[in-house]
C-alpha atoms as a PDB file:
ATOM      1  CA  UNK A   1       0.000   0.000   0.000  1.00  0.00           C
ATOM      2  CA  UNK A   2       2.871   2.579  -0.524  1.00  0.00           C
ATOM      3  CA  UNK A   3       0.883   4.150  -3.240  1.00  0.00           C
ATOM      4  CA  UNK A   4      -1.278   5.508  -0.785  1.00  0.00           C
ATOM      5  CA  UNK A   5       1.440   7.456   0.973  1.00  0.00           C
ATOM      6  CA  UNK A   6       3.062   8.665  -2.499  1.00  0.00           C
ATOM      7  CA  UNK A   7      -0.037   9.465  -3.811  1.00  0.00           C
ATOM      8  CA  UNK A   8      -0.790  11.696  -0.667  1.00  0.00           C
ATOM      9  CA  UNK A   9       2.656  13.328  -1.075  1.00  0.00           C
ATOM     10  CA  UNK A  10       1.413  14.622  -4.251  1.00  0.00           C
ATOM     11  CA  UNK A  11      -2.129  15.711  -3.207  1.00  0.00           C
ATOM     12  CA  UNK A  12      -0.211  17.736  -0.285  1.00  0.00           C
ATOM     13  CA  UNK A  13       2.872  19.706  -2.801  1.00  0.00           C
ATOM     14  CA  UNK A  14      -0.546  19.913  -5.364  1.00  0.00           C
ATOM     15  CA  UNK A  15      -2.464  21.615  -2.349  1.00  0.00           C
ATOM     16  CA  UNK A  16       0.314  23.779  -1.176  1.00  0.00           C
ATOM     17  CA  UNK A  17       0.984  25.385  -4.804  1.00  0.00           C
ATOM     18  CA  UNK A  18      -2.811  26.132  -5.130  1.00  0.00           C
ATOM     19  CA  UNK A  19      -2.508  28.229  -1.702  1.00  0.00           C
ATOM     20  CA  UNK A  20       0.523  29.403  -3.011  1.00  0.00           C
ATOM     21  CA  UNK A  21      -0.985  31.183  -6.142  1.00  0.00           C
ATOM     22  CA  UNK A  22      -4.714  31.598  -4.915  1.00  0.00           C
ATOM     23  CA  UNK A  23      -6.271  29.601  -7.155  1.00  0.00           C
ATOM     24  CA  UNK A  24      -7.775  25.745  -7.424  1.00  0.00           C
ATOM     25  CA  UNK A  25      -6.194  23.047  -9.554  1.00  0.00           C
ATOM     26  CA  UNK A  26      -8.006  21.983 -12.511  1.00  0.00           C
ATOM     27  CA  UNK A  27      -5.556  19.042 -13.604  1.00  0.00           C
ATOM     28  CA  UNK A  28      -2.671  17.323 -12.443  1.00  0.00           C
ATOM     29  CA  UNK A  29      -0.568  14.865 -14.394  1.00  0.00           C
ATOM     30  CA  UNK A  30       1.072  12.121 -12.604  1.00  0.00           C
ATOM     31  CA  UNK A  31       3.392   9.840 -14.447  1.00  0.00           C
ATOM     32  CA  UNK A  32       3.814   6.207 -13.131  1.00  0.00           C
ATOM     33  CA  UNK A  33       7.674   4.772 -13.414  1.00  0.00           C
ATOM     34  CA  UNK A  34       8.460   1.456 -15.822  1.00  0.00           C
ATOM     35  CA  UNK A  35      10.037   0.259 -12.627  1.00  0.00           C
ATOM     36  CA  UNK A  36       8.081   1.344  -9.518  1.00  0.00           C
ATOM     37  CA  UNK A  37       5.441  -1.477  -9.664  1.00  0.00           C
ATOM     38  CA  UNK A  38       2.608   0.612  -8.773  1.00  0.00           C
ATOM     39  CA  UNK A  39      -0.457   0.360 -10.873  1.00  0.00           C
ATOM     40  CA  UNK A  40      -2.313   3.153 -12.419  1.00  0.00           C
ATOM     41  CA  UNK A  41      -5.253   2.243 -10.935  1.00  0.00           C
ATOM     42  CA  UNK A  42      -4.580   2.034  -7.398  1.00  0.00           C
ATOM     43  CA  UNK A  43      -2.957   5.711  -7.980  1.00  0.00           C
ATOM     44  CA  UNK A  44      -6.247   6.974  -9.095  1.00  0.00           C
ATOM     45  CA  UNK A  45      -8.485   5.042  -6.640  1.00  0.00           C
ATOM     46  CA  UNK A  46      -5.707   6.289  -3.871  1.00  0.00           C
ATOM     47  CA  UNK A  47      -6.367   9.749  -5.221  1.00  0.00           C
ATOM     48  CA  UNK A  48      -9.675   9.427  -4.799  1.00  0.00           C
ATOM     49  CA  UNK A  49     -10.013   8.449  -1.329  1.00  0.00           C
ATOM     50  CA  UNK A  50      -7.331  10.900  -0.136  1.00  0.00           C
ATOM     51  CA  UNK A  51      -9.324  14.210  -1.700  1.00  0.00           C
ATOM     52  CA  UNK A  52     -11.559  15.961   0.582  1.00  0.00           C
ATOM     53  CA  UNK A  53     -14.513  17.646  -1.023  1.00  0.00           C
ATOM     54  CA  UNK A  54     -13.125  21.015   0.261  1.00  0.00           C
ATOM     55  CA  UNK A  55     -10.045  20.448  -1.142  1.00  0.00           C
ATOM     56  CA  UNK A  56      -8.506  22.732  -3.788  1.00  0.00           C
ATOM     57  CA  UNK A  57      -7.986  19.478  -5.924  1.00  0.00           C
ATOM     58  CA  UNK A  58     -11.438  18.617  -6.119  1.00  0.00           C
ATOM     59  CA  UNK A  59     -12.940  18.439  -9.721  1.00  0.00           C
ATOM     60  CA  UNK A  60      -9.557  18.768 -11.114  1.00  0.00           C
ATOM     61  CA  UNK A  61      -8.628  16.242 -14.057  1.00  0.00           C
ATOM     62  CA  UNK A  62      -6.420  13.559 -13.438  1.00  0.00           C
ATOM     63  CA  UNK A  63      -3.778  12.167 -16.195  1.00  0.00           C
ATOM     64  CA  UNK A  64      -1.990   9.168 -15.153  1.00  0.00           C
ATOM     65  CA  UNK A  65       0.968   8.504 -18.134  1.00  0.00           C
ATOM     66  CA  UNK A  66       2.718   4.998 -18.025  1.00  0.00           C
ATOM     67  CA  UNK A  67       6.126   5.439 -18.634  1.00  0.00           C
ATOM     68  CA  UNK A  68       8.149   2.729 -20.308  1.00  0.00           C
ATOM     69  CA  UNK A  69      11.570   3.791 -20.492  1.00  0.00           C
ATOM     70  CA  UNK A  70      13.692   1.680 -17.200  1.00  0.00           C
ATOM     71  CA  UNK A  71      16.465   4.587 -17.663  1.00  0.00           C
ATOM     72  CA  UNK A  72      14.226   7.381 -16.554  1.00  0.00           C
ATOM     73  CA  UNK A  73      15.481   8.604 -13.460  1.00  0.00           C
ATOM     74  CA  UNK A  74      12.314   8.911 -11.787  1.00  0.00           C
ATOM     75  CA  UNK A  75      11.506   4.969 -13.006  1.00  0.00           C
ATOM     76  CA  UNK A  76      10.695   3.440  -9.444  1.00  0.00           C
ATOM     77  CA  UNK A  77       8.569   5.597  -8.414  1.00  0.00           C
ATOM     78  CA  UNK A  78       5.639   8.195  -9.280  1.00  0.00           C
ATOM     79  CA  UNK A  79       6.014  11.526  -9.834  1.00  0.00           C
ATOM     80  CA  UNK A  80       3.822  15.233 -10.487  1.00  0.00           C
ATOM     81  CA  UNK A  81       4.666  16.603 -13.640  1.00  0.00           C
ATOM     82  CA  UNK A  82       2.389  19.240 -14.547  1.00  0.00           C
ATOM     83  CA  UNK A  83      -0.790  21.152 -12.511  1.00  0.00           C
ATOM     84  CA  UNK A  84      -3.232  23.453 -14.329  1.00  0.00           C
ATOM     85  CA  UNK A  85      -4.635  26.394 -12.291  1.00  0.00           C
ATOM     86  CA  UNK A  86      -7.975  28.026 -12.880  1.00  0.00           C
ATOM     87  CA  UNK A  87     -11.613  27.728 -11.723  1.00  0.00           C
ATOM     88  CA  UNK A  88     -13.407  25.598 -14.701  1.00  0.00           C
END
C-alpha cells in the first residue's frame, strides 16, 4: 500500500501550490515509473479516497501517463509533472 502514501505526497505539494498562487487546480498529471510497480489504478483510486470535497484538488482532471523507459530517473517511483490552475 505505498501508493497511498506517495499518492498523498502529491495531493499535499498539489495543495500547497494552489494556496501558493490563490487559485484551485483543474488538472494534475502524474506519471507512473516502468520500474516502480505501482499500478495506475490504485494511484487513481488512492487519489480518490485521499481528496476531501473542500479540497482545492477537487474536480480537477487527473492524467496518469505509463512510462516505459527503465532509464528514466524517476523509473521506481511516481512523480507530479504538470498542474493546471484556474476555476473551470
Amino acid at each position: 500500500m505505498h501508493e497511498h502514501g506517495l499518492v498523498l505526497d502529491l495531493v499535499r505539494k498539489a495543495e500547497a501550490l494552489s494556496d501558493q498562487i490563490g487559485e484551485p487546480v483543474s488538472s494534475l498529471v502524474i506519471t507512473v515509473g516502468a520500474l516502480s510497480g505501482i499500478d495506475p489504478a490504485h494511484v487513481a483510486r488512492h487519489y480518490e479516497l485521499i481528496l476531501k470535497p473542500d479540497s482545492p484538488l477537487a474536480g480537477a482532471e487527473l492524467e496518469i501517463e505509463l512510462s516505459d523507459d527503465p532509464d528514466d530517473p524517476g523509473a521506481a517511483t511516481i512523480r507530479l509533472n504538470a498542474i493546471g490552475f484556474g476555476g473551470g
